[in-house]
N, C-alpha and C. Protein backbone atom coordinates (compact mmCIF):
# COMPACT_ATOMS: atom_id res chain seq x y z
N UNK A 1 46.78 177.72 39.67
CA UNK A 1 47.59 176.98 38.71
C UNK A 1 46.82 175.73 38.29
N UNK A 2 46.69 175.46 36.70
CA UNK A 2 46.13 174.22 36.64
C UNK A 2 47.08 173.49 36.23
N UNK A 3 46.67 171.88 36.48
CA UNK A 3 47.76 170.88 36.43
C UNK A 3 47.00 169.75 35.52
N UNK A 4 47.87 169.59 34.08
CA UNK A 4 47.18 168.48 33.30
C UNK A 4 47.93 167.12 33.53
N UNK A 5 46.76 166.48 33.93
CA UNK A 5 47.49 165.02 33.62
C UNK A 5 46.92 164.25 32.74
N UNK A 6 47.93 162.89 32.06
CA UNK A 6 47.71 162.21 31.22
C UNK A 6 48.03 161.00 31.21
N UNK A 7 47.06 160.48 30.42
CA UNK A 7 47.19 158.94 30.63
C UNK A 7 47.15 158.46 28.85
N UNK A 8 48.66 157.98 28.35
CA UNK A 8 48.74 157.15 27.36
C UNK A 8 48.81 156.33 27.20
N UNK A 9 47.78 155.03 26.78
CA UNK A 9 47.87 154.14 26.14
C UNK A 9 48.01 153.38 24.76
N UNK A 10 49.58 152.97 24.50
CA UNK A 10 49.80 152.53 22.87
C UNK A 10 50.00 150.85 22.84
N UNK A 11 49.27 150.19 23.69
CA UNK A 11 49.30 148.94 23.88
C UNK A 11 50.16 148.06 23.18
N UNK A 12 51.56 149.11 23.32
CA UNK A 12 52.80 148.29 22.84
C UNK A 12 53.94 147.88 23.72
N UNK A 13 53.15 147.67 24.88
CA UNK A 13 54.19 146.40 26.09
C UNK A 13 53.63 145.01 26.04
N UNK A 14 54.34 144.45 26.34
CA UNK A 14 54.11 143.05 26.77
C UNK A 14 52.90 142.85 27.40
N UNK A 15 52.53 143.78 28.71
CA UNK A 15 51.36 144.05 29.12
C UNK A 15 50.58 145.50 29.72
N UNK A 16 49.40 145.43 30.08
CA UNK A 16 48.65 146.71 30.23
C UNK A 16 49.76 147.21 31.56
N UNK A 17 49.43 148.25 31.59
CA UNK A 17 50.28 149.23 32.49
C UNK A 17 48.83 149.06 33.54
N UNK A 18 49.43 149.66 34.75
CA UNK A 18 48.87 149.45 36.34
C UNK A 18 47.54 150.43 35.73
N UNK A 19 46.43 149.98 37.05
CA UNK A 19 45.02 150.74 36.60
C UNK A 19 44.38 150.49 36.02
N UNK A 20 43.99 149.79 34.85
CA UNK A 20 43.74 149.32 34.07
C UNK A 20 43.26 148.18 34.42
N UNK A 21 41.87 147.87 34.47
CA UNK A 21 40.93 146.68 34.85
C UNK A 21 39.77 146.49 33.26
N UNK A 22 39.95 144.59 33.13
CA UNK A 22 39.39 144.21 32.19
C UNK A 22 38.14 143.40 32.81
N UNK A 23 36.83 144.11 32.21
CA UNK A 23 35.75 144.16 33.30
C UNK A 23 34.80 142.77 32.65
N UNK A 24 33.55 142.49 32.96
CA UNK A 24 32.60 142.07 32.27
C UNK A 24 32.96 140.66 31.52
N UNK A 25 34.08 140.08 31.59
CA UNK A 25 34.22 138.81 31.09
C UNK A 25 34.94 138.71 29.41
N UNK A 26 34.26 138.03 28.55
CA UNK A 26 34.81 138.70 27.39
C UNK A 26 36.03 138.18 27.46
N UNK A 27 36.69 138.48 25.68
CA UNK A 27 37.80 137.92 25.56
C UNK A 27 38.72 139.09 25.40
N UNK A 28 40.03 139.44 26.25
CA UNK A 28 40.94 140.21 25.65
C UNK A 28 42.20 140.32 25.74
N UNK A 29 42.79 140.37 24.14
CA UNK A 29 44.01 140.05 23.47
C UNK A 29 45.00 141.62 23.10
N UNK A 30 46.06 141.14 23.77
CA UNK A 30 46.88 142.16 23.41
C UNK A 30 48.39 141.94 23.09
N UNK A 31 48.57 142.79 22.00
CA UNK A 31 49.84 142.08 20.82
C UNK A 31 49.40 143.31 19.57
N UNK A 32 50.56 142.83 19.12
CA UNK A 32 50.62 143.79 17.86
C UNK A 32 50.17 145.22 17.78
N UNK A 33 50.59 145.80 19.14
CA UNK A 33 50.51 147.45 19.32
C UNK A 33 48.81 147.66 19.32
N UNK A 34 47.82 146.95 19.62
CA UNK A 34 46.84 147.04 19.74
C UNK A 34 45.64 145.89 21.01
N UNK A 35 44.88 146.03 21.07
CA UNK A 35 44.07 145.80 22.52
C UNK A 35 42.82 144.99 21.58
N UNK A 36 42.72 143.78 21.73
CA UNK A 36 41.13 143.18 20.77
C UNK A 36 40.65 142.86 21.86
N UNK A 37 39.22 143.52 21.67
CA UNK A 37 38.10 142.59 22.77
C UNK A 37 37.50 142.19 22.09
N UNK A 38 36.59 140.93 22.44
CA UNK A 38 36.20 140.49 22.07
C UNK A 38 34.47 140.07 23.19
N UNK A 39 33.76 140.10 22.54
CA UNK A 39 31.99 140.32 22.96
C UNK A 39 31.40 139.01 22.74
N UNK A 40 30.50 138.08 23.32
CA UNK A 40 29.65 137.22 23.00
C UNK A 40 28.14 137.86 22.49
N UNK A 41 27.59 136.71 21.90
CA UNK A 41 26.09 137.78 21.26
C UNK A 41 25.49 137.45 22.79
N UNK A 42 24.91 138.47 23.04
CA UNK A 42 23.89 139.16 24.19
C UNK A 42 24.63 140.00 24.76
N UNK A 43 26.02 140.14 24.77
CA UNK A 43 26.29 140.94 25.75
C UNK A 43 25.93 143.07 25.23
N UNK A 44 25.88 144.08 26.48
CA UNK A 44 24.98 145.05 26.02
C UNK A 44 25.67 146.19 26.60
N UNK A 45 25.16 146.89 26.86
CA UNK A 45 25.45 148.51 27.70
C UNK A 45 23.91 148.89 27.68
N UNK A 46 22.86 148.35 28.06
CA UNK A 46 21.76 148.87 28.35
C UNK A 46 21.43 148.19 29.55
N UNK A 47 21.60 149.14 30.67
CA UNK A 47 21.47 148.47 31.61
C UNK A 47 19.70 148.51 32.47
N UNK A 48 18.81 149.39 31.77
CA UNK A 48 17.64 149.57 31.44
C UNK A 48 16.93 148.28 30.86
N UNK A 49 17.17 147.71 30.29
CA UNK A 49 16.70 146.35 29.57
C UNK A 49 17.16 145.72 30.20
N UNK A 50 18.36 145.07 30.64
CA UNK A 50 19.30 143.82 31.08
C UNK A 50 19.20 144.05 32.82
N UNK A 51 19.06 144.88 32.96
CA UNK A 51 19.15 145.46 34.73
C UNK A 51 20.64 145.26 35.36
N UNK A 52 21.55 145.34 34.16
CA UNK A 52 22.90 145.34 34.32
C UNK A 52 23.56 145.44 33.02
N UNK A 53 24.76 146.31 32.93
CA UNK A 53 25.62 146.72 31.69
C UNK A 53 26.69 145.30 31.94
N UNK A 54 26.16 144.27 30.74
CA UNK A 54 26.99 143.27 30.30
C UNK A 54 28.02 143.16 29.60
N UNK A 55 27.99 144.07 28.74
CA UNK A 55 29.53 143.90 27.41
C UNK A 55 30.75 144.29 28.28
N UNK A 56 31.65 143.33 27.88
CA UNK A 56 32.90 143.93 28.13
C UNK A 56 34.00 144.64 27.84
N UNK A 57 34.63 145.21 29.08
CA UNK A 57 34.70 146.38 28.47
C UNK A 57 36.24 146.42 29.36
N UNK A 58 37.29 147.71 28.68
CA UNK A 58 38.62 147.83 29.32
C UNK A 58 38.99 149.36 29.88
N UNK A 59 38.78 149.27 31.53
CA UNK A 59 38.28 150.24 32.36
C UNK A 59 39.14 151.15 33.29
N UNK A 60 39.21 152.27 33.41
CA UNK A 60 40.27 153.12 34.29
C UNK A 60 39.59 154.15 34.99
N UNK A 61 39.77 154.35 36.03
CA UNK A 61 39.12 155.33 37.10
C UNK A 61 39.76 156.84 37.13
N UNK A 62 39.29 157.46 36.53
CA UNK A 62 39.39 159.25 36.87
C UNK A 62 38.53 160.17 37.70
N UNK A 63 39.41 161.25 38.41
CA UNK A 63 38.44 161.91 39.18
C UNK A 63 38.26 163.71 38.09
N UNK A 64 37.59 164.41 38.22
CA UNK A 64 37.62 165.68 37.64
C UNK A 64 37.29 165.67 36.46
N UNK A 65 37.55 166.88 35.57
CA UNK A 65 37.37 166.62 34.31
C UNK A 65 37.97 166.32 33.27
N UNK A 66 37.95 165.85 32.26
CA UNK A 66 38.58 164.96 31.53
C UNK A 66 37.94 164.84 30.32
N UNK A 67 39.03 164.74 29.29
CA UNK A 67 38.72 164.18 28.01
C UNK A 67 39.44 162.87 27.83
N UNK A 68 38.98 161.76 26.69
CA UNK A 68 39.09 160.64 26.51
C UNK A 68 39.17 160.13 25.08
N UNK A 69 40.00 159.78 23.95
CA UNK A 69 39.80 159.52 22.83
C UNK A 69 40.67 158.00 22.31
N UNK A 70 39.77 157.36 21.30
CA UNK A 70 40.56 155.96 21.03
C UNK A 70 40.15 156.15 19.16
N UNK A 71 41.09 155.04 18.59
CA UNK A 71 40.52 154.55 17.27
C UNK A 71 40.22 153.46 17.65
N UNK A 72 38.87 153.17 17.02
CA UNK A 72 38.43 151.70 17.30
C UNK A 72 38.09 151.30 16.23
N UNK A 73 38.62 149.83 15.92
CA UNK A 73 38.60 149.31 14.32
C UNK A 73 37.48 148.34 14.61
N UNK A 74 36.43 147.78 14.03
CA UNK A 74 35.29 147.04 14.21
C UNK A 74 34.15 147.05 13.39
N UNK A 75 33.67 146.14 12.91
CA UNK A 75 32.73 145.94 11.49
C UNK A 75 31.33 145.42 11.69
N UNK A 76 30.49 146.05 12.36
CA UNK A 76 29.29 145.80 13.29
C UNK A 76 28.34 145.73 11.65
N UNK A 77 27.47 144.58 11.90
CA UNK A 77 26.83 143.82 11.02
C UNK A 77 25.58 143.76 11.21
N UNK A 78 25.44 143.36 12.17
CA UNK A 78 23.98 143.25 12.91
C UNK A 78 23.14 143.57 13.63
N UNK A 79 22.28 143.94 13.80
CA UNK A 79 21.62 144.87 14.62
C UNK A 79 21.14 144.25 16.15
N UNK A 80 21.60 143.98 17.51
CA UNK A 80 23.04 145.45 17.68
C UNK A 80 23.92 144.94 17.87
N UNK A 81 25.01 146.00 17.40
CA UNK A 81 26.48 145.55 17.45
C UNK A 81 26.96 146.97 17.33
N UNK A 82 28.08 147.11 18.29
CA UNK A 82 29.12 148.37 17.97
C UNK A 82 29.98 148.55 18.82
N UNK A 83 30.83 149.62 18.94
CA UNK A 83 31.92 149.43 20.27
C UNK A 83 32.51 150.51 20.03
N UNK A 84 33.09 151.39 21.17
CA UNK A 84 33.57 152.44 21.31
C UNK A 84 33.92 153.23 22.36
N UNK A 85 33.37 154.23 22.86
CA UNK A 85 33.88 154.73 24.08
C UNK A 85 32.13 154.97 25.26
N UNK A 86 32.80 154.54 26.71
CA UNK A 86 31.65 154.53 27.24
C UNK A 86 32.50 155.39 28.66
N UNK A 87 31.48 156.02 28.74
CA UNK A 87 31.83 156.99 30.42
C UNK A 87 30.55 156.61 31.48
N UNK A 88 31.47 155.90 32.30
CA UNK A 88 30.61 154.70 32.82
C UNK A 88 30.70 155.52 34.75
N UNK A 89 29.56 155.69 35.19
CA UNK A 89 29.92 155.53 36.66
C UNK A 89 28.82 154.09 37.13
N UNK A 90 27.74 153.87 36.62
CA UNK A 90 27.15 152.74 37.25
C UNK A 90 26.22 152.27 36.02
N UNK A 91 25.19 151.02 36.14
CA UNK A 91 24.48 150.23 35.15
C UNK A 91 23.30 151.85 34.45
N UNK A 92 22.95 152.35 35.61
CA UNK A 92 21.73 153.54 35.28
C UNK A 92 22.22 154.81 34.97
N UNK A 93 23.19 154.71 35.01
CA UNK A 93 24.20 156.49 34.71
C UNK A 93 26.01 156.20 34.03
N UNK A 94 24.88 156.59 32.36
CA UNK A 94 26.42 156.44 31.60
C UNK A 94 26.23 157.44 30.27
N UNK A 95 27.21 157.24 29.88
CA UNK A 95 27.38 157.56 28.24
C UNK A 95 28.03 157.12 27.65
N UNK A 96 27.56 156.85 26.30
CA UNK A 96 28.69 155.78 25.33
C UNK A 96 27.94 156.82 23.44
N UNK A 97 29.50 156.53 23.03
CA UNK A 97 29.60 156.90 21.83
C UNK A 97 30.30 155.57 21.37
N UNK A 98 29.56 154.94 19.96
CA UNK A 98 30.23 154.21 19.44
C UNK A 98 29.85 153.97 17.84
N UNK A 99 30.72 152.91 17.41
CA UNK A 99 30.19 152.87 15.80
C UNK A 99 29.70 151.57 16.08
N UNK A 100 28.42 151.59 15.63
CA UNK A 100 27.26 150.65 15.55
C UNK A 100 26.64 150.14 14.14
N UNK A 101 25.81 149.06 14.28
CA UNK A 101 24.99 148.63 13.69
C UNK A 101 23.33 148.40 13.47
N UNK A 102 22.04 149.34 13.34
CA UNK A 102 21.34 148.75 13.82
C UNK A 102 20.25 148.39 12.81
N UNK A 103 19.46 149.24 11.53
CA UNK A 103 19.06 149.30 10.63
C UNK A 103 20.23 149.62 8.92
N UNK A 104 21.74 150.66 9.82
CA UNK A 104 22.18 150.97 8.81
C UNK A 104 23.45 150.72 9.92
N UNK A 105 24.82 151.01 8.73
CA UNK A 105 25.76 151.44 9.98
C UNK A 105 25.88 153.03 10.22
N UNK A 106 26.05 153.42 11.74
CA UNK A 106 25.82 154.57 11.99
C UNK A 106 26.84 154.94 13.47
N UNK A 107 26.76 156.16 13.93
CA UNK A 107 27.23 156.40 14.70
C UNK A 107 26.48 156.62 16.14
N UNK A 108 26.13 155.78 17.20
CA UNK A 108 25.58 155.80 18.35
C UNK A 108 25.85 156.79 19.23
N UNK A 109 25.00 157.73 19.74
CA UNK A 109 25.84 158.44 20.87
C UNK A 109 24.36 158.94 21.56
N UNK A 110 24.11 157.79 22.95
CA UNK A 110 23.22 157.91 24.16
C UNK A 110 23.87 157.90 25.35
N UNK A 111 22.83 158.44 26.61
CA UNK A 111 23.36 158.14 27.86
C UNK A 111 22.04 157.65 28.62
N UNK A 112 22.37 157.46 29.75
CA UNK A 112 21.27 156.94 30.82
C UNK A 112 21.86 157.92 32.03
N UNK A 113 20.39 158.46 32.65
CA UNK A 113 20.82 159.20 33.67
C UNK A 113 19.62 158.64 34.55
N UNK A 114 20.04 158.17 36.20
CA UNK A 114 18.70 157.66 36.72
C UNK A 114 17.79 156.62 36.21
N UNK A 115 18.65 155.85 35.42
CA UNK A 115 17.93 154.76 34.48
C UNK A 115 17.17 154.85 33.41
N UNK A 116 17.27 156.14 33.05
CA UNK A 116 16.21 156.65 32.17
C UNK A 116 16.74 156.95 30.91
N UNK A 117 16.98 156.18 29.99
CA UNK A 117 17.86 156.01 28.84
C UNK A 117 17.27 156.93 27.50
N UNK A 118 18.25 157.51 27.04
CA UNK A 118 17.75 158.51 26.20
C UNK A 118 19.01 158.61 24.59
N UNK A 119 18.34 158.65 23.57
CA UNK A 119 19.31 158.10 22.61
C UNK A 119 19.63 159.77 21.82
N UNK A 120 20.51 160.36 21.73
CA UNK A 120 20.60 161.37 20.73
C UNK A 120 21.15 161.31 19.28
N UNK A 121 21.77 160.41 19.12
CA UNK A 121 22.20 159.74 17.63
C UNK A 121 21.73 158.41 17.97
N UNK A 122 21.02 157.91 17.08
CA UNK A 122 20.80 156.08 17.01
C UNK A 122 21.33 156.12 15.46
N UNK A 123 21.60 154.44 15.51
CA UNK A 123 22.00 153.37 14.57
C UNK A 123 20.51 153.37 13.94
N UNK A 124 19.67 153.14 13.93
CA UNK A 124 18.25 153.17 13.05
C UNK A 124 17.44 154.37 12.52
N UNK A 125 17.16 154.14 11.05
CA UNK A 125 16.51 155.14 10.50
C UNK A 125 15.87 155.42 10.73
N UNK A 126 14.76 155.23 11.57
CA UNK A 126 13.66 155.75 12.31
C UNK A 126 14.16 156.47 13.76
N UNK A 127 14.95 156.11 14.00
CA UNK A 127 15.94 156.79 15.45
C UNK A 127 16.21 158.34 15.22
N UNK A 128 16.47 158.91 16.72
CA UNK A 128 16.75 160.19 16.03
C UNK A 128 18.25 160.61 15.76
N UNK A 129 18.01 161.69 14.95
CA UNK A 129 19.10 161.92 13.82
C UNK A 129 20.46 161.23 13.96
N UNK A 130 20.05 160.13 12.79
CA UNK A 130 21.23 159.27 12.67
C UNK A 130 21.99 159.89 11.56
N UNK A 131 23.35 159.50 12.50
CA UNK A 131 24.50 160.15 11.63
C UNK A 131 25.07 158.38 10.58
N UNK A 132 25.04 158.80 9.49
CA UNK A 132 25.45 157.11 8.90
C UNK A 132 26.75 157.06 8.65
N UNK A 133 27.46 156.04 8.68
CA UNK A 133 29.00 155.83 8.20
C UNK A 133 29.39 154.44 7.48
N UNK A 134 29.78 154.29 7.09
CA UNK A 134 30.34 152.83 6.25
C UNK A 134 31.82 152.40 6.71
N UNK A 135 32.17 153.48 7.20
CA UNK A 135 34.17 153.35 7.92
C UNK A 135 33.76 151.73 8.73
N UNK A 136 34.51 151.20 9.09
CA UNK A 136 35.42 150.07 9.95
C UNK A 136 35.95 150.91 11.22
N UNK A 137 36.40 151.89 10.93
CA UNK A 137 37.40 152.77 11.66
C UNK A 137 37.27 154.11 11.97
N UNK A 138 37.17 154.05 13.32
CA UNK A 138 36.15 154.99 13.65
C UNK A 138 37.06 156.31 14.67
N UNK A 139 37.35 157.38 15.30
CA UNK A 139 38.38 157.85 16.20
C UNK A 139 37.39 158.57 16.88
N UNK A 140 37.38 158.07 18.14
CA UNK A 140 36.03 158.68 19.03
C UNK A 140 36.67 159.18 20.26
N UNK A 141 35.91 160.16 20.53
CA UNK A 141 36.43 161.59 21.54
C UNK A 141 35.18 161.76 22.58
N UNK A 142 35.26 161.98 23.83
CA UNK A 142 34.56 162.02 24.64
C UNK A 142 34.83 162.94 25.71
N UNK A 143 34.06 163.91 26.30
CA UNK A 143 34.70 164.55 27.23
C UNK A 143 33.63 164.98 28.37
N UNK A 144 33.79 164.79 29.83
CA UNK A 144 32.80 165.43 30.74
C UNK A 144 33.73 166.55 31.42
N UNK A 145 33.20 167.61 31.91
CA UNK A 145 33.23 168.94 32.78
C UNK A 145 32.53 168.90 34.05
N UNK A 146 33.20 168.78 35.10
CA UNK A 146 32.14 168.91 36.72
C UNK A 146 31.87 170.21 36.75
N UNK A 147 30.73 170.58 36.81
CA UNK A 147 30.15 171.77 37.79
C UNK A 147 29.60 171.30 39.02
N UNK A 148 30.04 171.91 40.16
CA UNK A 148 29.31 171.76 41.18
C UNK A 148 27.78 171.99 41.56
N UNK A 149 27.29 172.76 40.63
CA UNK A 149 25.72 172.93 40.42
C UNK A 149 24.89 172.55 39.63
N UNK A 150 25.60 171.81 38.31
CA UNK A 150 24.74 171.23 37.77
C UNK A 150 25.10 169.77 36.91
N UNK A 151 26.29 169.03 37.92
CA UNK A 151 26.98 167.44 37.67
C UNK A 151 27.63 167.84 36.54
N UNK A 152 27.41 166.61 36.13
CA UNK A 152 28.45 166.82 35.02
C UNK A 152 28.13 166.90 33.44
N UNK A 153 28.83 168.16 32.66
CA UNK A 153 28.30 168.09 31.26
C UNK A 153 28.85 166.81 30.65
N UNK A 154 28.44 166.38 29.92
CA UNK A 154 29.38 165.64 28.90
C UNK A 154 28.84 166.01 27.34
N UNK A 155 29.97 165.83 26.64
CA UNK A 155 29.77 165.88 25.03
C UNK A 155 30.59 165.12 24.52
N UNK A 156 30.57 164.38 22.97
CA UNK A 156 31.43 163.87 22.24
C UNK A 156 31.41 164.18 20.96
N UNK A 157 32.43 163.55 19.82
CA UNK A 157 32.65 163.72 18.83
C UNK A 157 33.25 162.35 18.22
N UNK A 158 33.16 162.39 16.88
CA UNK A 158 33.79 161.65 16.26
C UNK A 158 34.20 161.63 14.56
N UNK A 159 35.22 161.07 14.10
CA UNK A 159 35.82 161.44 12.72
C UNK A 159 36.17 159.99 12.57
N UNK A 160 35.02 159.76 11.32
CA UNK A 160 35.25 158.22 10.61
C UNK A 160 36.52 158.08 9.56
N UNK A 161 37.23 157.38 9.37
CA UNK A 161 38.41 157.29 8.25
C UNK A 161 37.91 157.24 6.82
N UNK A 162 36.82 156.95 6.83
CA UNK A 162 35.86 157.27 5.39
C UNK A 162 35.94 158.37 4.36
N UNK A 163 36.40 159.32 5.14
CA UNK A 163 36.37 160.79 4.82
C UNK A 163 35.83 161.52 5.37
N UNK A 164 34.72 161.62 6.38
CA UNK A 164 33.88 162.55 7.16
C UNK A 164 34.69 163.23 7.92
N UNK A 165 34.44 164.68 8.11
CA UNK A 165 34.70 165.78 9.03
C UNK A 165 34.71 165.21 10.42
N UNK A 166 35.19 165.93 11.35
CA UNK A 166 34.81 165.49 12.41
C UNK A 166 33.32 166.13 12.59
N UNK A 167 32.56 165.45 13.79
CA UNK A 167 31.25 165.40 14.18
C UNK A 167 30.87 165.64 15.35
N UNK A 168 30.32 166.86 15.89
CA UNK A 168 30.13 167.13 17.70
C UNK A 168 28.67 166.78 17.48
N UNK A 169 28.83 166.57 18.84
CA UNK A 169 27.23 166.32 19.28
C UNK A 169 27.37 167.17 20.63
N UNK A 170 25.96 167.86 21.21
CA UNK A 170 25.93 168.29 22.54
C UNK A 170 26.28 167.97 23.42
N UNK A 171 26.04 169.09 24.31
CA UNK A 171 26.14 167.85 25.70
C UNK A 171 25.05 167.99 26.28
N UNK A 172 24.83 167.27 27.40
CA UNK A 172 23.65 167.26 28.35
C UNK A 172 24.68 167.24 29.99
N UNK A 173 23.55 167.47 30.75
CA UNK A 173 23.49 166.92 32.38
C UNK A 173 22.94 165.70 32.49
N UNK A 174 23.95 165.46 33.60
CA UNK A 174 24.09 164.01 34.44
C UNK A 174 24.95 164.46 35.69
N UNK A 175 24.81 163.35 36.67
CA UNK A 175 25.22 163.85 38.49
C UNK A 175 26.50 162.42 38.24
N UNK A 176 27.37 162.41 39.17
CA UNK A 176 27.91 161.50 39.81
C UNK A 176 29.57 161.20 39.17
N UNK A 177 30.08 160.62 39.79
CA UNK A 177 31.45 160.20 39.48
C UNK A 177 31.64 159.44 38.61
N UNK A 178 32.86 159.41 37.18
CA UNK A 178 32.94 159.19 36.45
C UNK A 178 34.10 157.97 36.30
N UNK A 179 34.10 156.77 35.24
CA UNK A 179 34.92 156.35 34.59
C UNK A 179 34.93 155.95 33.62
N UNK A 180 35.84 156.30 32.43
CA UNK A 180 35.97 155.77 31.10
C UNK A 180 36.29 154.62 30.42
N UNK A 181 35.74 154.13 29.58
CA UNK A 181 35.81 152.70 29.46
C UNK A 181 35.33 152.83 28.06
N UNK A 182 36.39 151.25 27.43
CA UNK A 182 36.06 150.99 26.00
C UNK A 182 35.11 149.85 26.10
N UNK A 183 33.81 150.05 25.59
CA UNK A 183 33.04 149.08 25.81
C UNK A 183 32.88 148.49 24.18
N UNK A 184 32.09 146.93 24.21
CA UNK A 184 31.46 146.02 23.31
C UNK A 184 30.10 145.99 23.91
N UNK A 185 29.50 146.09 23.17
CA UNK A 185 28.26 145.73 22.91
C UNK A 185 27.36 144.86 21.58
N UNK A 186 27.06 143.82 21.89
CA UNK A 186 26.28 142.41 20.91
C UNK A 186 25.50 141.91 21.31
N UNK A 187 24.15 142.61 21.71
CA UNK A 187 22.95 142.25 21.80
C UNK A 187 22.52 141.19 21.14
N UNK A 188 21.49 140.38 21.31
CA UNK A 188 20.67 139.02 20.71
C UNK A 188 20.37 140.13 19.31
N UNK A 189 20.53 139.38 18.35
CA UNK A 189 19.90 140.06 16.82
C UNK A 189 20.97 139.19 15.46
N UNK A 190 22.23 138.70 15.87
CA UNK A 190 23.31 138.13 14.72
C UNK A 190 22.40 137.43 14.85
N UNK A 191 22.12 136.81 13.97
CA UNK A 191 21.77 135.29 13.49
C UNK A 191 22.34 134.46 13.66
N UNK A 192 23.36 134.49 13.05
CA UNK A 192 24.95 133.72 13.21
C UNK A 192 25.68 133.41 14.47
N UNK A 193 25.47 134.25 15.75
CA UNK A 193 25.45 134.06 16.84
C UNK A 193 26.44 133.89 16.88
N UNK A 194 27.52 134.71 15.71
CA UNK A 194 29.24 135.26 16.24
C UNK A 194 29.63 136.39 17.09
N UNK A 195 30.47 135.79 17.60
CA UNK A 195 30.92 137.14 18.57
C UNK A 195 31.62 138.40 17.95
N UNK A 196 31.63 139.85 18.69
CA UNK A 196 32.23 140.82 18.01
C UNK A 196 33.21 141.23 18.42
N UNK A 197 34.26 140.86 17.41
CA UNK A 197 35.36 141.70 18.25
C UNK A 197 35.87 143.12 17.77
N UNK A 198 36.60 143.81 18.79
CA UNK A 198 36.82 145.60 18.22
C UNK A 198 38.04 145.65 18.77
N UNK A 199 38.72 146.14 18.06
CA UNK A 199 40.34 146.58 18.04
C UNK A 199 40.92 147.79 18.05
N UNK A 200 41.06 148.65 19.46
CA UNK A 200 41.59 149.64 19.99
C UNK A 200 42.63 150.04 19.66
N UNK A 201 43.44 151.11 19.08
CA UNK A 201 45.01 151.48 18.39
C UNK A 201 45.26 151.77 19.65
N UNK A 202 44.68 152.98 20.34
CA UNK A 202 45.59 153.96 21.49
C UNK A 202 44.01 153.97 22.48
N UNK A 203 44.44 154.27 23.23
CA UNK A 203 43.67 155.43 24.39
C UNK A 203 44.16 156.19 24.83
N UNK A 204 43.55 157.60 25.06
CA UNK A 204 44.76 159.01 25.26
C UNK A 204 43.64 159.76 26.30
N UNK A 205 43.82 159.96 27.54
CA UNK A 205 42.95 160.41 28.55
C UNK A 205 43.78 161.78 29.04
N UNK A 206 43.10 162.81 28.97
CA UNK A 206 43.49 164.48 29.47
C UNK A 206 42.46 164.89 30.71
N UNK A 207 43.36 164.94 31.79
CA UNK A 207 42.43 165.31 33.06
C UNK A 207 42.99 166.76 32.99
């Protein structure tokens, strides 16, 4: 017999429901049926460069497999800047899909396995195959599968409010225990040296 569980978030209480840990510092506001974080410039998700995943981020612990999806509203300007969904077990072993900024606006979707960071959609035209978008508003889907023999798959997707189809990307292997998390990321590059903030509608988690 399989047994689905679920976890909805419509960040329309007074406050976050139990489980729910706000990680990494950062500013975050909740009101008006929605979740704003808010990022200082440097903060990252490359924990390969920084020797620690800095941006902050709003975090919940699952065991098994699981899918994960949010709309995230956010207007990334500068190269880097973006925010979206990250499946986090430590600084050297993750994955994050998000809508970014880096040469163009585009859709990000890398992981790090063993510290060894590997990009399959980048934000830059010289990056490989960048998917481009102009949306604000982005609805990003994420999902890992345990096999006992070969860790865990993960793949994602995403459908900009622009008009674009939805968008899969593969999956790959990676080992270890998982948690999902809406991360910010604002690397040194604004000029302006404003912070970014990104505005979450829902989070909807299917174990």
């Amino acid at each position: 017999m399989h047994l689905v569980f679920g976890i909805k978030e419509e960040f329309d209480a007074a406050s976050l429901a139990a489980g729910w840990e706000q990680l990494n510092g950062g500013r975050f506001a909740l009101g008006g049926g929605a979740m704003a974080i808010t990022a200082s410039d440097g903060a990252d998700v490359r924990g390969d460069v920084q020797g620690d995943v800095t941006a902050p981020f709003l975090a919940r612990d699952v065991q098994g497999d699981f899918s994960v999806e949010t709309a995230v509203t956010v207007d990334p300007q500068h190269s880097y800047q973006g925010a979206g969904l990250l499946l986090y077990r430590d600084s050297e072993n993750y994955v994050r899909l998000e809508c970014g900024s880096g040469s163009q606006g585009a859709i990000a979707f890398e992981y790090a396995a063993n510290g060894r960071h590997t990009k399959i959609h980048g934000p830059f035209s010289k990056g490989p195959d960048p998917v481009r978008t102009s949306a604000t508003v982005v609805v990003a889907a994420a999902g890992a599968r345990w096999d006992v023999n070969q860790g865990v798959l993960a793949s994602g997707e995403h459908h900009d409010l622009a008009g674009a189809e939805w968008n899969r990307s593969p999956g790959w292997r990676r080992h270890g225990r998982r948690r999902r998390t809406q991360p910010l990321a604002t690397p040194a590059g604004d000029p302006t040296r404003k912070p970014l903030t990104a505005t979450l509608a829902y989070i909807n988690i299917t174990c």
